[in-house]
Protein backbone atom coordinates (compact mmCIF):
# COMPACT_ATOMS: atom_id res chain seq x y z
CA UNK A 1 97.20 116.62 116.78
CA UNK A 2 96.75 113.48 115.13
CA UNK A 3 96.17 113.25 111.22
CA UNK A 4 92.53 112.21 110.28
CA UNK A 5 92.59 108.08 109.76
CA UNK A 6 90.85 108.73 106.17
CA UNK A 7 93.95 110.82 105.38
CA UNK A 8 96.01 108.19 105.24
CA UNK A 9 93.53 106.57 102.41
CA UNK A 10 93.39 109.42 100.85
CA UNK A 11 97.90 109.06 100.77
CA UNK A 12 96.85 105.06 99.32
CA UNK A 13 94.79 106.28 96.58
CA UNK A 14 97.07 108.55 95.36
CA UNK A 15 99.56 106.37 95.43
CA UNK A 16 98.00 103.67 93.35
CA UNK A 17 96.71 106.76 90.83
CA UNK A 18 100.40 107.52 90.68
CA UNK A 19 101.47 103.93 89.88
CA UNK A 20 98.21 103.62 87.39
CA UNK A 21 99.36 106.51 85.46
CA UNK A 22 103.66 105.99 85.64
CA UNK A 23 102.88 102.06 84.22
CA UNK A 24 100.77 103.41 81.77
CA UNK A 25 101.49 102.21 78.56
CA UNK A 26 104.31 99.57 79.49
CA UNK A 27 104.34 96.20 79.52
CA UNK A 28 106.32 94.00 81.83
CA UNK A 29 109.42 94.18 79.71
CA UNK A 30 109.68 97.87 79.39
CA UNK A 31 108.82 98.18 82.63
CA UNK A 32 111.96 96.34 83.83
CA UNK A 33 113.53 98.22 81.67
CA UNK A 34 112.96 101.47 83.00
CA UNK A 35 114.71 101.98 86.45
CA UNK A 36 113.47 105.87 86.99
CA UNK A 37 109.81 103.75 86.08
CA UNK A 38 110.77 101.19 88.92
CA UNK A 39 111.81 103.95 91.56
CA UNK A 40 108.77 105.80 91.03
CA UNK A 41 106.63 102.78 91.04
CA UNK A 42 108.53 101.06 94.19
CA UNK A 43 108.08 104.48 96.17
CA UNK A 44 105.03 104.78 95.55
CA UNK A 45 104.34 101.30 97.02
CA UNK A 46 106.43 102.15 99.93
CA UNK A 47 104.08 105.11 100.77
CA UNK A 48 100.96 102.71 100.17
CA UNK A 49 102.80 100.29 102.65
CA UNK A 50 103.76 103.52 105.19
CA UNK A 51 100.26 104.82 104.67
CA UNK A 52 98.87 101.64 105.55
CA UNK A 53 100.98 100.87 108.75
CA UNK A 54 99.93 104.20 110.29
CA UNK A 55 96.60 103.54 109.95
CA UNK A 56 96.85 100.42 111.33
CA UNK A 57 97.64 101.82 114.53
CA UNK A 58 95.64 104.93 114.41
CA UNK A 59 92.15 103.10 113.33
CA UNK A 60 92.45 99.59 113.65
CA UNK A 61 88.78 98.82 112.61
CA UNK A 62 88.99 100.87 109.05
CA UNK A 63 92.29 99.38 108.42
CA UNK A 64 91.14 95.83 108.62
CA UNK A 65 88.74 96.77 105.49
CA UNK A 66 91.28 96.63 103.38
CA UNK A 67 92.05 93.07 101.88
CA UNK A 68 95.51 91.57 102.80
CA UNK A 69 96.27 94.71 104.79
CA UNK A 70 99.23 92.64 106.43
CA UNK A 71 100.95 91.26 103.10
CA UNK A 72 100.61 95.16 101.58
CA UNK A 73 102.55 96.35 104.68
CA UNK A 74 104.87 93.45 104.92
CA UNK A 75 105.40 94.37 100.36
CA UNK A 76 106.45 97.75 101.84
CA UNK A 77 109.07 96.22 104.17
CA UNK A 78 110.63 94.28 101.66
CA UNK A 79 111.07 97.09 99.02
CA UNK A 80 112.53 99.06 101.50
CA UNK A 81 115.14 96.68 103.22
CA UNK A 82 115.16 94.41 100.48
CA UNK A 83 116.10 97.10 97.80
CA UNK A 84 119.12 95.27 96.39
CA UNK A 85 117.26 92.05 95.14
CA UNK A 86 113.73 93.16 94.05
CA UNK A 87 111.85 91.14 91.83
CA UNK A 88 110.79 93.58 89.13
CA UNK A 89 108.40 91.32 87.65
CA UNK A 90 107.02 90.89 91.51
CA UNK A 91 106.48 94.27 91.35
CA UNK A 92 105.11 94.64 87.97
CA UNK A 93 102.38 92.10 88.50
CA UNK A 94 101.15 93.71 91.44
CA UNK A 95 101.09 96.87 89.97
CA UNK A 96 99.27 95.85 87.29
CA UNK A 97 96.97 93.19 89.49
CA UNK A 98 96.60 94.30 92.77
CA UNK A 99 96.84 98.48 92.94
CA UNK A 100 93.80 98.91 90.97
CA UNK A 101 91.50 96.89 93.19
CA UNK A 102 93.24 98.63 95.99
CA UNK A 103 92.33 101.99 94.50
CA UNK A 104 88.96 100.72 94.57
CA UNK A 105 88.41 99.43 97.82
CA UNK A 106 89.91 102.89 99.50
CA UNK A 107 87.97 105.00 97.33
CA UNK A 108 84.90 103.34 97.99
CA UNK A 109 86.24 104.18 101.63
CA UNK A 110 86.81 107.72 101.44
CA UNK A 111 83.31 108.37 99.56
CA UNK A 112 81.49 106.49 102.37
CA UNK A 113 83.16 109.10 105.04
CA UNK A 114 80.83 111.50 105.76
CA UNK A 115 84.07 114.24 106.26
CA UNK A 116 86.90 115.42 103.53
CA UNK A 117 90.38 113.37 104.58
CA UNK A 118 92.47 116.45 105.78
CA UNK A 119 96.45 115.57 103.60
């Protein structure tokens, strides 16, 4: 049985709440500074970028309403095989740029489905 498409925005947004709340208080220095931070943050993008992908494939037309859907995957791809030269400032600015409007865009997303994502 395949999982619900709005599951896998449901696996986004708490992703981003995750990175919202582990960056929380840092600034771009500390954050550097902090490599359990860093591994927290950088899974949680890889999930975001995982998430993403699947639902790609599964539901093509609510994937494509998520801005830069293709650069988000591709950020997962380079944390992941890319691990040993990561641009932590890269990262940060993203985090602190980019996953909140994300968080937006699939929540809007999920409260416009008319059924509870099943996790």
């Amino acid at each position: 049985m395949e999982r619900d498409p709005r599951a896998f925005l449901w696996d986004v947004q708490q992703a981003a709440l995750a990175i919202e709340q582990f960056i929380h208080g840092l600034d771009a220095t500390s954050y550097a500074d902090n490599a359990l931070v860093r591994s927290a943050v950088e899974r949680q993008f890889e999930i975001v970028g995982e998430a993403l992908n699947r639902l790609s494939k599964v539901s093509p037309d609510l994937a494509q309403k998520i801005p830069n859907l293709r650069e988000i995957i591709g950020f997962r791809n380079i944390l992941i095989h890319g691990y040993a030269s990561i641009d932590h400032a890269r990262v940060w600015k993203i985090a602190v740029d980019l996953a909140p409007e994300l968080k937006a865009v699939v929540s809007a997303l999920l409260e416009t489905s008319d059924r509870p994502p099943a996790p």
